[in-house]
PDB file of N, CA and C in Angstrom:
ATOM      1  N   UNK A   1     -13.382 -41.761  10.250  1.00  0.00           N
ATOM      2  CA  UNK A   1     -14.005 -40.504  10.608  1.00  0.00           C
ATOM      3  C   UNK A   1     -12.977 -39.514  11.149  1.00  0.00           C
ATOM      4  N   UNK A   2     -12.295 -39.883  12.012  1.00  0.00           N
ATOM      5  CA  UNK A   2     -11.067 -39.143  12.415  1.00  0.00           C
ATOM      6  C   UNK A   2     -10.135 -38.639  11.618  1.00  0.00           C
ATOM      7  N   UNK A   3     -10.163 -39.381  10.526  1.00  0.00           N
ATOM      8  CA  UNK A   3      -8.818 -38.875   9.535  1.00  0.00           C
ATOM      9  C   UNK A   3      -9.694 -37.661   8.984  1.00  0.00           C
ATOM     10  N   UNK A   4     -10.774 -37.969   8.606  1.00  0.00           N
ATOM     11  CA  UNK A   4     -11.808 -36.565   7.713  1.00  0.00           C
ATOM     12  C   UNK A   4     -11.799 -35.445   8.458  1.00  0.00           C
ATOM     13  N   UNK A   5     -12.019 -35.555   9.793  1.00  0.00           N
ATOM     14  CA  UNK A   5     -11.603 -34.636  10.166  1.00  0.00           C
ATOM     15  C   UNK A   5     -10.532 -33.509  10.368  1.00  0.00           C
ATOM     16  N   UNK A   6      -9.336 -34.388  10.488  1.00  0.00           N
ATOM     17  CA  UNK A   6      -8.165 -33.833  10.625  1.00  0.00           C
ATOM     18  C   UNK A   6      -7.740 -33.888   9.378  1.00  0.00           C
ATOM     19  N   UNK A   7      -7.897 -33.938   8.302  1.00  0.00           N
ATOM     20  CA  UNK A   7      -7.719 -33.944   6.824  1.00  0.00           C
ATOM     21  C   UNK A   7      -8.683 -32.539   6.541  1.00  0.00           C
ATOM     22  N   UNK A   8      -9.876 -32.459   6.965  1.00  0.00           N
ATOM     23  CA  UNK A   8     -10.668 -31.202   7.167  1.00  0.00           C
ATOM     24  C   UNK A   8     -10.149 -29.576   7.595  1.00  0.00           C
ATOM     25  N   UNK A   9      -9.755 -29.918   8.820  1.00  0.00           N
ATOM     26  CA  UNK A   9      -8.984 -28.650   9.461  1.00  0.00           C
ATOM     27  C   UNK A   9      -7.679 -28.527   8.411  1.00  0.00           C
ATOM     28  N   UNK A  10      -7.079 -29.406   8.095  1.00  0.00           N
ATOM     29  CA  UNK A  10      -5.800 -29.441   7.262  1.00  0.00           C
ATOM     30  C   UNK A  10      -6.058 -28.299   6.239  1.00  0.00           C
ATOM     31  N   UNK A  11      -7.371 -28.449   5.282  1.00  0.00           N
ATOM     32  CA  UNK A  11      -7.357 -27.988   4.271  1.00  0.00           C
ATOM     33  C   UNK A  11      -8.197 -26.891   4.660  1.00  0.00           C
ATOM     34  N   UNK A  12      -9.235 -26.721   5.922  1.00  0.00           N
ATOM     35  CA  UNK A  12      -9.331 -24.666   5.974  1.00  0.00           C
ATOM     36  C   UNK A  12      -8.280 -24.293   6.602  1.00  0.00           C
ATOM     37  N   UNK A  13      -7.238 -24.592   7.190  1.00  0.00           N
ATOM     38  CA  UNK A  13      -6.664 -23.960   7.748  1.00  0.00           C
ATOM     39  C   UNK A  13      -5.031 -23.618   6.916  1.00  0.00           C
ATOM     40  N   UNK A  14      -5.216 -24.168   5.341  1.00  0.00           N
ATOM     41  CA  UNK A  14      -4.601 -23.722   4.771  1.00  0.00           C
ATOM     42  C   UNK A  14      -5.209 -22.995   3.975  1.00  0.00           C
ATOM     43  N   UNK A  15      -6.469 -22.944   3.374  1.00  0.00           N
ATOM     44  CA  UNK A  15      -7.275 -21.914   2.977  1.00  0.00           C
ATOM     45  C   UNK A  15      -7.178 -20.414   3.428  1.00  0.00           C
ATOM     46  N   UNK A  16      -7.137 -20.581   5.044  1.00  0.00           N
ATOM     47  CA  UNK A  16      -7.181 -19.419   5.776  1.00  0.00           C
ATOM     48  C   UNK A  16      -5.841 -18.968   5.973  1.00  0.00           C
ATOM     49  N   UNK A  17      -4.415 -19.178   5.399  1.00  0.00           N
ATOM     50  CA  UNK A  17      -3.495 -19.100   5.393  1.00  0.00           C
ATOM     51  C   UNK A  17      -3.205 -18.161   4.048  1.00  0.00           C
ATOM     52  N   UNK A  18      -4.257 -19.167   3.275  1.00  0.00           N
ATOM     53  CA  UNK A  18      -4.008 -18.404   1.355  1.00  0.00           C
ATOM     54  C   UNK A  18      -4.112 -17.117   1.298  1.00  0.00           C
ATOM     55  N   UNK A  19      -5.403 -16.585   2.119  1.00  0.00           N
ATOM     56  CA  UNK A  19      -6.325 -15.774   2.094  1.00  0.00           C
ATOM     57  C   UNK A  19      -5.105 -14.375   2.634  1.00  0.00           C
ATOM     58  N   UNK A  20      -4.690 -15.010   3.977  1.00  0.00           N
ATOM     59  CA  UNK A  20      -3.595 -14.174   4.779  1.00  0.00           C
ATOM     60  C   UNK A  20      -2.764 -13.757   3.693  1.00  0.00           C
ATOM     61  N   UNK A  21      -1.917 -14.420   3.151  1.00  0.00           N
ATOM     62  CA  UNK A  21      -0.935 -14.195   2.326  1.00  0.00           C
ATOM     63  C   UNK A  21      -1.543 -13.330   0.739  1.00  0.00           C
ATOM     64  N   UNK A  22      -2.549 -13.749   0.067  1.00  0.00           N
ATOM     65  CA  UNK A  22      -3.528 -12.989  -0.530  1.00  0.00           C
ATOM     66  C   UNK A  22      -3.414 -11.471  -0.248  1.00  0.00           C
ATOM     67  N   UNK A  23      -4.375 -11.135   1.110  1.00  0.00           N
ATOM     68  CA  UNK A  23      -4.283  -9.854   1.504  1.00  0.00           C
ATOM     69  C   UNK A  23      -3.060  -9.146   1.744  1.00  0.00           C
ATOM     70  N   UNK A  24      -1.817  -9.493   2.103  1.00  0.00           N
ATOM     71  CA  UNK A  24      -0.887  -8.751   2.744  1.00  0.00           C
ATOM     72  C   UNK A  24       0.042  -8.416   1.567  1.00  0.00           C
ATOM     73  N   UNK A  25      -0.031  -9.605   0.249  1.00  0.00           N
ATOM     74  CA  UNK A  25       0.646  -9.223  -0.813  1.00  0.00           C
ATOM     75  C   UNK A  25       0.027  -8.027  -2.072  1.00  0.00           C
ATOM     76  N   UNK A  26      -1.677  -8.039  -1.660  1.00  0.00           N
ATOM     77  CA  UNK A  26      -2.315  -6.633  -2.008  1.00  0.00           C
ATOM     78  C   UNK A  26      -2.220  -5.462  -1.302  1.00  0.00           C
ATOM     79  N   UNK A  27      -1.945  -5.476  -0.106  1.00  0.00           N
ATOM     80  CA  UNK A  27      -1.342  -3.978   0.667  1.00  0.00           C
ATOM     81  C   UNK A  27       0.088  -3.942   0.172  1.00  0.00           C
ATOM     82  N   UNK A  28       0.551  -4.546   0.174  1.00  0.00           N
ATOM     83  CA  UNK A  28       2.131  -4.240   0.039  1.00  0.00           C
ATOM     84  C   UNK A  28       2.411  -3.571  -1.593  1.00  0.00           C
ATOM     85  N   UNK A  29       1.341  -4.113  -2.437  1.00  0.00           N
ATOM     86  CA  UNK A  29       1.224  -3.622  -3.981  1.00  0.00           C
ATOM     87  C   UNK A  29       0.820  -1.919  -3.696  1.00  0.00           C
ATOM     88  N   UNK A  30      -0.408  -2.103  -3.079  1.00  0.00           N
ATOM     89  CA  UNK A  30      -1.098  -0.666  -3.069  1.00  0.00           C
ATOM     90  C   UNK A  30       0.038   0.474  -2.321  1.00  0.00           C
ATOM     91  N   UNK A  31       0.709  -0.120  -1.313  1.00  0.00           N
ATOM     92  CA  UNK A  31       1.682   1.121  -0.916  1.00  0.00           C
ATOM     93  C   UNK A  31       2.683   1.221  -1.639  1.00  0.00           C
ATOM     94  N   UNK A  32       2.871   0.566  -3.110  1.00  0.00           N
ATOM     95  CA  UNK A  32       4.585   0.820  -3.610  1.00  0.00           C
ATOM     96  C   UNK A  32       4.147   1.683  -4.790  1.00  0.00           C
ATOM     97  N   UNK A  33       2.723   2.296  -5.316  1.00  0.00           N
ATOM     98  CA  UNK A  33       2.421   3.042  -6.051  1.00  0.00           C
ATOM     99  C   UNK A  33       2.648   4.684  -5.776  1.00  0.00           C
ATOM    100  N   UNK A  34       3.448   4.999  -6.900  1.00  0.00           N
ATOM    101  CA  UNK A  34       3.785   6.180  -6.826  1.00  0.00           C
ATOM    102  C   UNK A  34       2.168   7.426  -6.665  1.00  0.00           C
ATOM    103  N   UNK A  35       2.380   8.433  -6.090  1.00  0.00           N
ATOM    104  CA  UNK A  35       1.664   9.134  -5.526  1.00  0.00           C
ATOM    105  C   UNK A  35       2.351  10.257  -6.457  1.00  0.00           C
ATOM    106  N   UNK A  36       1.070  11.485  -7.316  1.00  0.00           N
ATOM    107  CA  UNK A  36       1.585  12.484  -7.681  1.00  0.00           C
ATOM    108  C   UNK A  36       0.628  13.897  -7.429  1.00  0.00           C
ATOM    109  N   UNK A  37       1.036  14.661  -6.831  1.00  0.00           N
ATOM    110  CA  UNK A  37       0.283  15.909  -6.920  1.00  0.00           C
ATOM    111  C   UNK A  37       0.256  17.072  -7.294  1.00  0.00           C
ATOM    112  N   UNK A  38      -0.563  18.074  -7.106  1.00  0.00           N
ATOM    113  CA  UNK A  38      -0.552  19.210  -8.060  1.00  0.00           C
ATOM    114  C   UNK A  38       0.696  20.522  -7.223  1.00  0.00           C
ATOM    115  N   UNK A  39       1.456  21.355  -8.041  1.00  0.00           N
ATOM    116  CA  UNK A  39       1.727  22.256  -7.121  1.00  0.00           C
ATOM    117  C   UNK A  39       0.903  22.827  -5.893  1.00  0.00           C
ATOM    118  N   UNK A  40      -0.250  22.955  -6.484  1.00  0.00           N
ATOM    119  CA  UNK A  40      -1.320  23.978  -5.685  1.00  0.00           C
ATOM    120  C   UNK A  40      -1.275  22.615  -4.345  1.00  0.00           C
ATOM    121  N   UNK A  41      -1.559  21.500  -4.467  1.00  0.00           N
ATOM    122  CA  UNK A  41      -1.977  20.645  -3.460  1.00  0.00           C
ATOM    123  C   UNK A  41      -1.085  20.867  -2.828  1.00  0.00           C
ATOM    124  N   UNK A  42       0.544  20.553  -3.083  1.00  0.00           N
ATOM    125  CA  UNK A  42       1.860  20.663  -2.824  1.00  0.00           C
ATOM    126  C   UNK A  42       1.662  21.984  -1.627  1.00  0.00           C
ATOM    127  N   UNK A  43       1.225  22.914  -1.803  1.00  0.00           N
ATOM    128  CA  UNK A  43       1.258  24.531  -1.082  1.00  0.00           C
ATOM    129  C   UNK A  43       0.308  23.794  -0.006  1.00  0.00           C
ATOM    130  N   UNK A  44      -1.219  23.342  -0.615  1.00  0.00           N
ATOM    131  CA  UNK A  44      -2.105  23.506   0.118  1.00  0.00           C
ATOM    132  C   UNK A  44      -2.265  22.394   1.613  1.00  0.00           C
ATOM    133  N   UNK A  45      -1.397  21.488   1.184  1.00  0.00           N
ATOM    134  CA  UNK A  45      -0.465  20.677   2.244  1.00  0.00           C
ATOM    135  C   UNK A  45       0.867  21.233   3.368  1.00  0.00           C
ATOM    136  N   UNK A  46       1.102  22.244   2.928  1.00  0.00           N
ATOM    137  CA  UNK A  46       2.050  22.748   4.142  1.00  0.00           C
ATOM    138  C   UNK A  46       3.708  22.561   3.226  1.00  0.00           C
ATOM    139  N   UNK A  47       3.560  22.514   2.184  1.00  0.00           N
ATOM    140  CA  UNK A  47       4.908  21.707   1.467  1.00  0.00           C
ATOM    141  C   UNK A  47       5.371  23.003   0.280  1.00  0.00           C
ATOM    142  N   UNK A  48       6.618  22.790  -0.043  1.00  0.00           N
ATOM    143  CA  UNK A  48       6.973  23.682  -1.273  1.00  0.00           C
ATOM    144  C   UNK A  48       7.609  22.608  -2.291  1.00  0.00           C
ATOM    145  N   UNK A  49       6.473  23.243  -3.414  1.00  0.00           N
ATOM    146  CA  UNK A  49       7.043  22.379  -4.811  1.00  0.00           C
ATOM    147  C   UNK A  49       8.433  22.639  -5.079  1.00  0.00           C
ATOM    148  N   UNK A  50       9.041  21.304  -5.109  1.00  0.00           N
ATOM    149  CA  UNK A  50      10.939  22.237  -6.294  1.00  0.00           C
ATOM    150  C   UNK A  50      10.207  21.380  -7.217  1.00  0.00           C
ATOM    151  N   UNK A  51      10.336  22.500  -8.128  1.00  0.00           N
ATOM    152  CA  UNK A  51       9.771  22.295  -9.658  1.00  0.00           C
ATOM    153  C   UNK A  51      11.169  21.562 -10.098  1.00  0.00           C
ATOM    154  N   UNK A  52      12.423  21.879 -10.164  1.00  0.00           N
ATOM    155  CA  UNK A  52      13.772  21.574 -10.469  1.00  0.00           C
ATOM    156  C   UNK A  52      13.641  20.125 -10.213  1.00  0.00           C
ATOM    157  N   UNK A  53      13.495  19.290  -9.036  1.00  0.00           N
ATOM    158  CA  UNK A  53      13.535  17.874  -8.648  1.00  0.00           C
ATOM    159  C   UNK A  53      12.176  17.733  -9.091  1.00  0.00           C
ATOM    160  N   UNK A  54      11.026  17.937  -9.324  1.00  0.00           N
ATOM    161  CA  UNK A  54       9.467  17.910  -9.541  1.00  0.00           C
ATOM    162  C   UNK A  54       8.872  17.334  -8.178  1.00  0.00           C
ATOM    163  N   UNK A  55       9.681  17.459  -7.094  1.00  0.00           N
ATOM    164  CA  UNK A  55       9.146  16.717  -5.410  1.00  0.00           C
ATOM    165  C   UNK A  55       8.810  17.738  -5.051  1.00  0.00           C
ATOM    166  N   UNK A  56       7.637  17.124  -4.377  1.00  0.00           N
ATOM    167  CA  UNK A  56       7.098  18.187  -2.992  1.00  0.00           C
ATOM    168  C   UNK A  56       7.369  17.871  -1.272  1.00  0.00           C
ATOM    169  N   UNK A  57       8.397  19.359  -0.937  1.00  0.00           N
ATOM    170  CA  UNK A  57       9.563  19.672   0.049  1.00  0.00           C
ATOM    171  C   UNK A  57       8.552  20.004   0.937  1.00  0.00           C
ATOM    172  N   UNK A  58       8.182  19.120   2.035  1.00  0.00           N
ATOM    173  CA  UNK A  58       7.435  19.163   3.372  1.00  0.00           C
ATOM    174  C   UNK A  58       6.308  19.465   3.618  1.00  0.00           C
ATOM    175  N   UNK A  59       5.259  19.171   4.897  1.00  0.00           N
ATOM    176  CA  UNK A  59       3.922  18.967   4.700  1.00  0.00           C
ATOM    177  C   UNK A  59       3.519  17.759   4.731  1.00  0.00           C
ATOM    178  N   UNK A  60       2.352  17.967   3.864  1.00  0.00           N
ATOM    179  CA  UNK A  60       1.678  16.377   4.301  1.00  0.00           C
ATOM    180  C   UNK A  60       1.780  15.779   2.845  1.00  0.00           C
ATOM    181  N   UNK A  61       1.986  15.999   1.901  1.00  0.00           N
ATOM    182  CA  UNK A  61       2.754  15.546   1.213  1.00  0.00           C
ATOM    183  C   UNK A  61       4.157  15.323   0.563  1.00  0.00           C
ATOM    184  N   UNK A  62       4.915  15.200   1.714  1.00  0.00           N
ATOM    185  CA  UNK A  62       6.524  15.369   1.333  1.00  0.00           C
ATOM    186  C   UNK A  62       6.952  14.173   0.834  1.00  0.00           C
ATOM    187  N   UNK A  63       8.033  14.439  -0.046  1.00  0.00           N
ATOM    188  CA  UNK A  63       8.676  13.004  -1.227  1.00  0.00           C
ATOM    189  C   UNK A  63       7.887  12.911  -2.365  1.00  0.00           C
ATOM    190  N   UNK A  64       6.135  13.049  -2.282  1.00  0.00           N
ATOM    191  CA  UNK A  64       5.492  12.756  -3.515  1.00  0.00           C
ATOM    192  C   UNK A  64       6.059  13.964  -4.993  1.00  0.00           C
ATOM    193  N   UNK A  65       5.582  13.146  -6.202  1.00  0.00           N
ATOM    194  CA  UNK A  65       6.176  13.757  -7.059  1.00  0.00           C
ATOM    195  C   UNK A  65       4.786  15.256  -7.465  1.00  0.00           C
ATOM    196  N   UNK A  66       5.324  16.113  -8.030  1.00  0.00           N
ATOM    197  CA  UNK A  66       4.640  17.046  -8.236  1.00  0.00           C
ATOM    198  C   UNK A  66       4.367  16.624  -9.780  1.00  0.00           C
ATOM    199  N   UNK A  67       3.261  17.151 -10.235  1.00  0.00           N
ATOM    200  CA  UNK A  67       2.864  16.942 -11.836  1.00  0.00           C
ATOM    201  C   UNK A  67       2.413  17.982 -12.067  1.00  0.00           C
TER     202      UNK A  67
END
């Protein structure tokens, strides 16, 4: 009975480990996706498009690419 037990916790508590590692390797996907916005958004964010680099220069969208 003792071993089932501790053979028990063994296996949720690597379950609940999977799960951890699961989630943190789907955030880490979702933030490495490039982000693109419009000139107009580019302005309407506080930022100036350089059309030349296609980035938008400060604001609340600064670094993203302009399209």
């Amino acid at each position: 009975m003792r071993i089932r037990r501790i053979l028990a916790a063994v296996i949720a508590t690597a379950a609940l480990a999977g799960l951890g590692l699961t989630g943190a390797a789907t955030a880490t996907a979702a933030q490495g996706a490039t982000s693109y916005v419009t000139p107009y958004e580019c302005k309407q964010g506080g930022g100036t498009p350089d059309l030349a680099e296609n980035l938008c220069k400060g604001g609340t969208h600064d670094g993203e690419q302009v399209d």
